[in-house]
Protein backbone atom coordinates (compact mmCIF):
# COMPACT_ATOMS: atom_id res chain seq x y z
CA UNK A 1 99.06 221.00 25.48
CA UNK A 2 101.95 218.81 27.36
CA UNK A 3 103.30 218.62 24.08
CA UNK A 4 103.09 222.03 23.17
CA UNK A 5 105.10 222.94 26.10
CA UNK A 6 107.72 220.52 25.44
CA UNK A 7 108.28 221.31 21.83
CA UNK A 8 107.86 225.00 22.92
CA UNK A 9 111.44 224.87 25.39
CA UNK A 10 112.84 222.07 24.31
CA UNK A 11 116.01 223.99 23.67
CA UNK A 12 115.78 223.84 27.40
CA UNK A 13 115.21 220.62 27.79
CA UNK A 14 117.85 218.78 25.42
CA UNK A 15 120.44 220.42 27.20
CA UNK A 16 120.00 219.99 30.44
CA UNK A 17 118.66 216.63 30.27
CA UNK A 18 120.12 214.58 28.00
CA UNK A 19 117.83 211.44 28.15
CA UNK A 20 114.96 213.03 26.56
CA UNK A 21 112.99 213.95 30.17
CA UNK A 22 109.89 216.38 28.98
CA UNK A 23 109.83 219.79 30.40
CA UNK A 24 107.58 219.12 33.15
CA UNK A 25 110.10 217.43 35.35
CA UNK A 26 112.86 220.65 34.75
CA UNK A 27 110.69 222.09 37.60
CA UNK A 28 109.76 220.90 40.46
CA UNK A 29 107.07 218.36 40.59
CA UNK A 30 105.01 220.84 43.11
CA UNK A 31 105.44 223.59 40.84
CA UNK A 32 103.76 222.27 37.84
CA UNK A 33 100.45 219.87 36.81
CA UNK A 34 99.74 218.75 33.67
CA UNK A 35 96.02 217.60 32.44
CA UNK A 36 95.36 216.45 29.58
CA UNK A 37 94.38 219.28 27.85
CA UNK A 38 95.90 222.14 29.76
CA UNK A 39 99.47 222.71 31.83
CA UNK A 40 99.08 224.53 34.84
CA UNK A 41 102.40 226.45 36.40
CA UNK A 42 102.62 228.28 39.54
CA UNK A 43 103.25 232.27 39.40
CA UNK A 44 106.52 232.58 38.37
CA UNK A 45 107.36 229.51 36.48
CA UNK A 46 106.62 230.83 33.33
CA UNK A 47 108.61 233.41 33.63
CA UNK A 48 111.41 231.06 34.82
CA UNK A 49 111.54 229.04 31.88
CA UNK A 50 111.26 231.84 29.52
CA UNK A 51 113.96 233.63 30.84
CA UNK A 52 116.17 230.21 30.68
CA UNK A 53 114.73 230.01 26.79
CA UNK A 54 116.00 233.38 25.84
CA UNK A 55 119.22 232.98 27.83
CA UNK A 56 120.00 229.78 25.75
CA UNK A 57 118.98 231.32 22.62
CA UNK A 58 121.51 234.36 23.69
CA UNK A 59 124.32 232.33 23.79
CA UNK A 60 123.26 230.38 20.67
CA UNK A 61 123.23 234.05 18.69
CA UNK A 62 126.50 234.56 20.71
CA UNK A 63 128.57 231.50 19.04
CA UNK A 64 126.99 232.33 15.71
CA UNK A 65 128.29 235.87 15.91
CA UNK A 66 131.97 234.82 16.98
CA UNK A 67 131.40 232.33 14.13
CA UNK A 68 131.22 234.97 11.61
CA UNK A 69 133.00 237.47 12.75
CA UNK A 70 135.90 235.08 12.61
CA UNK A 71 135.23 234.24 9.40
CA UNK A 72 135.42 237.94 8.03
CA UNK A 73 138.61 238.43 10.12
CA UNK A 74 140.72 235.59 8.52
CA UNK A 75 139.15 236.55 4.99
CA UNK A 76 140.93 240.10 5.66
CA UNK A 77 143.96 238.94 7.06
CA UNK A 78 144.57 236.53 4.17
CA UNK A 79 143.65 239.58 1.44
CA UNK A 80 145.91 241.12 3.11
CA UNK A 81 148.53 238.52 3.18
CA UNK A 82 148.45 238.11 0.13
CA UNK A 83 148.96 241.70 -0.80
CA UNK A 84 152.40 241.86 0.86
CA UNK A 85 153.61 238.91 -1.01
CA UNK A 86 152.48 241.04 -4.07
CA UNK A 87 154.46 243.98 -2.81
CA UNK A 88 157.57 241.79 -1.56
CA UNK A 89 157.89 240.36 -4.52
CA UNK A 90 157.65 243.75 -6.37
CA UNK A 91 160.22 245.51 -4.00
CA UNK A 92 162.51 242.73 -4.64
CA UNK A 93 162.24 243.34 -9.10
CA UNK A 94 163.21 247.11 -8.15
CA UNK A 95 166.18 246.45 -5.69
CA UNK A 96 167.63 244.03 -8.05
CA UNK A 97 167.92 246.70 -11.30
């Protein structure tokens, strides 16, 4: 179950600890026991950590978003780039006859 708890936030846990500590010592060490079948939280602590989950999984959405939406912006703005060179180039042939 221990490990079902760590693979279950560790997008909490690599984060904020970066040598690998499991989940269980994120909280406090009163605030948590873990058997060796079973995890046992106070009230509360579940909510804690999913709330930390879904904020980090918020923010992951977040950059992916900005990610594309950049993407589709530049694609425009060179189409459209493009297209004035088209037209520049075309005004120029009819100013010259």
């Amino acid at each position: 179950m221990a490990r079902e708890i760590d693979y279950r936030w560790r997008c909490i846990a690599d984060v904020e600890n970066r040598a690998g500590i499991p989940i269980g010592f994120l909280l406090s060490s009163g605030d948590v026991q873990i058997g060796k079948t079973k995890v046992f939280l106070r009230a509360g602590q579940m909510a804690e950590l999913d709330a930390r989950k879904a904020q980090k999984l918020s923010n992951a959405a977040k950059i992916i978003q900005i990610q594309i939406r950049t993407h589709i912006a530049r694609r425009c703005y060179i189409a459209l780039r493009k297209s004035v060179v088209v037209w520049q180039s075309f005004c120029r042939v009819f100013n010259r006859k």
